[in-house]
N, C-alpha and C. Protein backbone atom coordinates (compact mmCIF):
# COMPACT_ATOMS: atom_id res chain seq x y z
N UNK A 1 0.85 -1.17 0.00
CA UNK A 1 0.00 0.00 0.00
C UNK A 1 0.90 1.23 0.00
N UNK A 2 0.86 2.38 -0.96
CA UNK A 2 1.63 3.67 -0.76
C UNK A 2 0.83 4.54 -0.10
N UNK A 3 -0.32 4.67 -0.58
CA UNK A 3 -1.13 5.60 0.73
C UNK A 3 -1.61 5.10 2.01
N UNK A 4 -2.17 6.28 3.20
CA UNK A 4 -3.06 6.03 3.76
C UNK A 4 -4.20 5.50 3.42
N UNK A 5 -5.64 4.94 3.86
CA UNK A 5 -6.93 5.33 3.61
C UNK A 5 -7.71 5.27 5.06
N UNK A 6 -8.39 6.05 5.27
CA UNK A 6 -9.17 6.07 6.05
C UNK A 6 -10.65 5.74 6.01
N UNK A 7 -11.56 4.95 6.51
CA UNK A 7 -12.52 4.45 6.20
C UNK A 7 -13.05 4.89 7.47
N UNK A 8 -14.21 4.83 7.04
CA UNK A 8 -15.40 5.53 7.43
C UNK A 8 -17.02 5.66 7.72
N UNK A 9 -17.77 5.57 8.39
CA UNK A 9 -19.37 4.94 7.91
C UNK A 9 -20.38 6.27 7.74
N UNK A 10 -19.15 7.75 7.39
CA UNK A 10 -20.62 8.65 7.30
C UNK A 10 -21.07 9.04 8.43
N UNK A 11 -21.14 8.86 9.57
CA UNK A 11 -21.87 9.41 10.85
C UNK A 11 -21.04 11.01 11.30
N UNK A 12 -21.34 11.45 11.94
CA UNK A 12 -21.24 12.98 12.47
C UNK A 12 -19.42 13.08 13.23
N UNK A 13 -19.06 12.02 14.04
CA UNK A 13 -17.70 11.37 14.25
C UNK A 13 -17.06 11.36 13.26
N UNK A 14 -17.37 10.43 12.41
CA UNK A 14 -17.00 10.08 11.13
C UNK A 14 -16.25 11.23 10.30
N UNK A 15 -17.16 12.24 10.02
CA UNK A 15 -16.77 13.48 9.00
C UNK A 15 -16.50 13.83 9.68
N UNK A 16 -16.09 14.49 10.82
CA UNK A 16 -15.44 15.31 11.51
C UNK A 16 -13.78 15.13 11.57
N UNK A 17 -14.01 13.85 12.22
CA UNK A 17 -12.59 13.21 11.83
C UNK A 17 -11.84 13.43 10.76
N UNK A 18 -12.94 12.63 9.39
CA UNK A 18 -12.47 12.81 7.64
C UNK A 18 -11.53 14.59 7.70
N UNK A 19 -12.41 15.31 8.45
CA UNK A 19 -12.30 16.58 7.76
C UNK A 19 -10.50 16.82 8.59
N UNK A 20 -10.47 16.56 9.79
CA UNK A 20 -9.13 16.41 10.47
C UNK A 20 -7.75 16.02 9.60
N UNK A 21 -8.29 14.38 9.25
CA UNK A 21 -7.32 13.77 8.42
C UNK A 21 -6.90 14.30 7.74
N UNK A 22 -7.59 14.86 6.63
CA UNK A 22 -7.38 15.46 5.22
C UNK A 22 -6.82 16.66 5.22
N UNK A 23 -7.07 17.19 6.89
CA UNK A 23 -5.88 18.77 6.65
C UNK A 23 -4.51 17.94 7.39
N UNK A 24 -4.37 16.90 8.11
CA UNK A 24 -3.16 16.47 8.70
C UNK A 24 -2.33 15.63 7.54
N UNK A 25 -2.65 15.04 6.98
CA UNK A 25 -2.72 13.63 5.95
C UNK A 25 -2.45 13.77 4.67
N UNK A 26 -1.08 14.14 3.88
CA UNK A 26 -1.35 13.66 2.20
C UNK A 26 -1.46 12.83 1.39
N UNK A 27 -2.04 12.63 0.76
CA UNK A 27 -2.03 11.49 -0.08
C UNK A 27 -3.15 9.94 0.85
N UNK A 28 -4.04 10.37 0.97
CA UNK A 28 -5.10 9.55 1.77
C UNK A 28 -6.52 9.73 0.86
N UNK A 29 -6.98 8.04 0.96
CA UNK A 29 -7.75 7.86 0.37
C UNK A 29 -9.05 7.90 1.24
N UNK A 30 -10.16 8.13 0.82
CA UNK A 30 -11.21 7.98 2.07
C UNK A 30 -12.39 7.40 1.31
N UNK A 31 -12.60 6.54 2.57
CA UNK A 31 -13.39 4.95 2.07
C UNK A 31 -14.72 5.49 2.74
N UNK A 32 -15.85 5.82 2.13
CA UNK A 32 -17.05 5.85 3.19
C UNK A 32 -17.56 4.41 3.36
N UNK A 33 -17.33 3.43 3.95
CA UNK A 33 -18.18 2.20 3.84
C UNK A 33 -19.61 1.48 4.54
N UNK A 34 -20.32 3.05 5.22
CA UNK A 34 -21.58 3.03 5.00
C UNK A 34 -22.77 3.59 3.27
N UNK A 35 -21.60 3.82 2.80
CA UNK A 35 -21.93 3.82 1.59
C UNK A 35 -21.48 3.04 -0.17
N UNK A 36 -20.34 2.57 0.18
CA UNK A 36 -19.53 1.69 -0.52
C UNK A 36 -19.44 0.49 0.70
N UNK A 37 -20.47 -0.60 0.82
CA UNK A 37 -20.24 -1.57 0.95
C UNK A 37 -19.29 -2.75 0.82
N UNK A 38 -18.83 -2.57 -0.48
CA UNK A 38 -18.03 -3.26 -1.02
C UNK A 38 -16.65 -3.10 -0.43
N UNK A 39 -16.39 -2.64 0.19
CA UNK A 39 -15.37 -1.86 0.66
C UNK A 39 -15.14 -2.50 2.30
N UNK A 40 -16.07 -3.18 2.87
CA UNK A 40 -15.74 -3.21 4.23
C UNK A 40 -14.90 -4.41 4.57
N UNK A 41 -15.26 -5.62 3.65
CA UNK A 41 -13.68 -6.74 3.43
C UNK A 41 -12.47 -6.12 3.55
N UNK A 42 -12.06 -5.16 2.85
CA UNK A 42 -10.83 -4.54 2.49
C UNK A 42 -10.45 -4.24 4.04
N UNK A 43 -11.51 -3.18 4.68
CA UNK A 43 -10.94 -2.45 6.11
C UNK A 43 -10.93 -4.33 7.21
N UNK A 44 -12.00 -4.78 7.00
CA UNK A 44 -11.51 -6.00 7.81
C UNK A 44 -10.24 -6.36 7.74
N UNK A 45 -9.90 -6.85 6.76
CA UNK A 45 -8.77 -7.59 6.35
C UNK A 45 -7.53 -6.91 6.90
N UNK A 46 -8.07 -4.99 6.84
CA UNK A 46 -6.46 -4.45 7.13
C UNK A 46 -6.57 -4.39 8.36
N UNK A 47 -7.59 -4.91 9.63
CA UNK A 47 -7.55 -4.71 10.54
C UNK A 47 -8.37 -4.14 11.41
N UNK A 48 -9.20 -2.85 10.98
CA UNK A 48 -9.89 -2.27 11.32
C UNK A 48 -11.20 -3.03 12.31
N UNK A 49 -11.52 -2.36 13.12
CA UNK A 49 -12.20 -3.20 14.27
C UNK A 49 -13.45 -1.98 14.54
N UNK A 50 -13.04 -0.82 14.17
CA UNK A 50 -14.16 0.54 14.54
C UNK A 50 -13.75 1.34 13.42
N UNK A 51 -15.19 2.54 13.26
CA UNK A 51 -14.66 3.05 12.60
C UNK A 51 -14.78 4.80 13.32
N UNK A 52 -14.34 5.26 12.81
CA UNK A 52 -13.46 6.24 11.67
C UNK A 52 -11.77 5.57 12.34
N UNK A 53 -11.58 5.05 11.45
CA UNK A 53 -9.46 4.47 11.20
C UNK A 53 -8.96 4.57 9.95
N UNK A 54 -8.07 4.75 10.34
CA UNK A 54 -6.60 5.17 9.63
C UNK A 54 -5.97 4.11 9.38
N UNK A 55 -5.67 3.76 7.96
CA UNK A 55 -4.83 2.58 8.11
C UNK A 55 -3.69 3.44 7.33
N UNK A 56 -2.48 3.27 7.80
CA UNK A 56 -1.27 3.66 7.25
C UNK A 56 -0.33 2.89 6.11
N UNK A 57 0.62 3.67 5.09
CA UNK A 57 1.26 2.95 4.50
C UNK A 57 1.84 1.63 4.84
N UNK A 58 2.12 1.75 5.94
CA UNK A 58 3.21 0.47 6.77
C UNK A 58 2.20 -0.64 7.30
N UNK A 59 0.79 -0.54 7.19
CA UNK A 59 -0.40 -1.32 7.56
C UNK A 59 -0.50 -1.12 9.02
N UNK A 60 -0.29 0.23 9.47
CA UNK A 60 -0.98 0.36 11.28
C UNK A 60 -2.14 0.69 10.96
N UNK A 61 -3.26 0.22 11.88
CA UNK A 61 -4.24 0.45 12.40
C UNK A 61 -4.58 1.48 13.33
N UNK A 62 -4.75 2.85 12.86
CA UNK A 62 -5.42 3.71 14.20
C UNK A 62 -7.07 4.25 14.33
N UNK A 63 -6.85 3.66 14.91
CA UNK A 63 -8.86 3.63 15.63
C UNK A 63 -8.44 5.05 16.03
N UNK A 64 -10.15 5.48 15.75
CA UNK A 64 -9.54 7.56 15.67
C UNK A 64 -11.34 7.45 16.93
N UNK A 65 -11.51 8.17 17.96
CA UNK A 65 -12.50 8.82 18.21
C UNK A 65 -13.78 7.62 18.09
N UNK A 66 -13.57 6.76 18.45
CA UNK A 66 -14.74 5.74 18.65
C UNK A 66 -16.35 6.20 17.86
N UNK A 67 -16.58 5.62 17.03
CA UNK A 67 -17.95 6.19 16.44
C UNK A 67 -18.94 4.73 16.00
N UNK A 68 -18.26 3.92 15.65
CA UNK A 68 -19.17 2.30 15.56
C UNK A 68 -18.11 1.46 15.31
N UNK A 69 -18.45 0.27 15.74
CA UNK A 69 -17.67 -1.17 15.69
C UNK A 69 -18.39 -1.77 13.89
N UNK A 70 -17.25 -2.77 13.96
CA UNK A 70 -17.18 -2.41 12.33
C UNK A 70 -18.34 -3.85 12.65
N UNK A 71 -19.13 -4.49 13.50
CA UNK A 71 -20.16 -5.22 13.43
C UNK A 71 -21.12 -4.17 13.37
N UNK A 72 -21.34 -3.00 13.99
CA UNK A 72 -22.49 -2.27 14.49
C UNK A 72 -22.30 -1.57 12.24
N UNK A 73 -21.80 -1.26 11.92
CA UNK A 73 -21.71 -1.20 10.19
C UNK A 73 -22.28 -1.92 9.59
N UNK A 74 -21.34 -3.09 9.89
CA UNK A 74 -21.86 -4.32 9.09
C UNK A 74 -23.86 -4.50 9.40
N UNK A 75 -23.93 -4.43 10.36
CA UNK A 75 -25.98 -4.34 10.66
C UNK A 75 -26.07 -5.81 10.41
């Protein structure tokens, strides 16, 4: 992976955060995956357990500001 991406489910946490990242963060991709479904394998896989996170080039996981568990997404 060369970028960040940060994924996301859309809630009020959520964008607030997004809006954080994107002035701290270059080159970051942002995953809404209460709206791109397709998308929530990917954040599983990299780890992600809640969302609004950060997954980094190097594959860290940072859980940002607690806003839903990536079951409470999934529904």
């Amino acid at each position: 992976m060369s970028k960040s991406i940060f994924y996301h489910a859309g809630c009020p946490v959520c964008v607030s955060a997004e809006h954080d990242i994107l002035n701290l963060v270059q080159d970051v991709e942002v995953v809404n995956i209460g709206t791109d479904r397709t998308r929530i394998s990917d954040a599983q896989k990299a780890g992600v357990l809640s969302v609004p996170a950060l997954v980094t080039p190097n594959g860290n996981v940072l859980h940002i500001n607690f806003g839903a568990s990536m079951e409470d997404v999934i529904g």
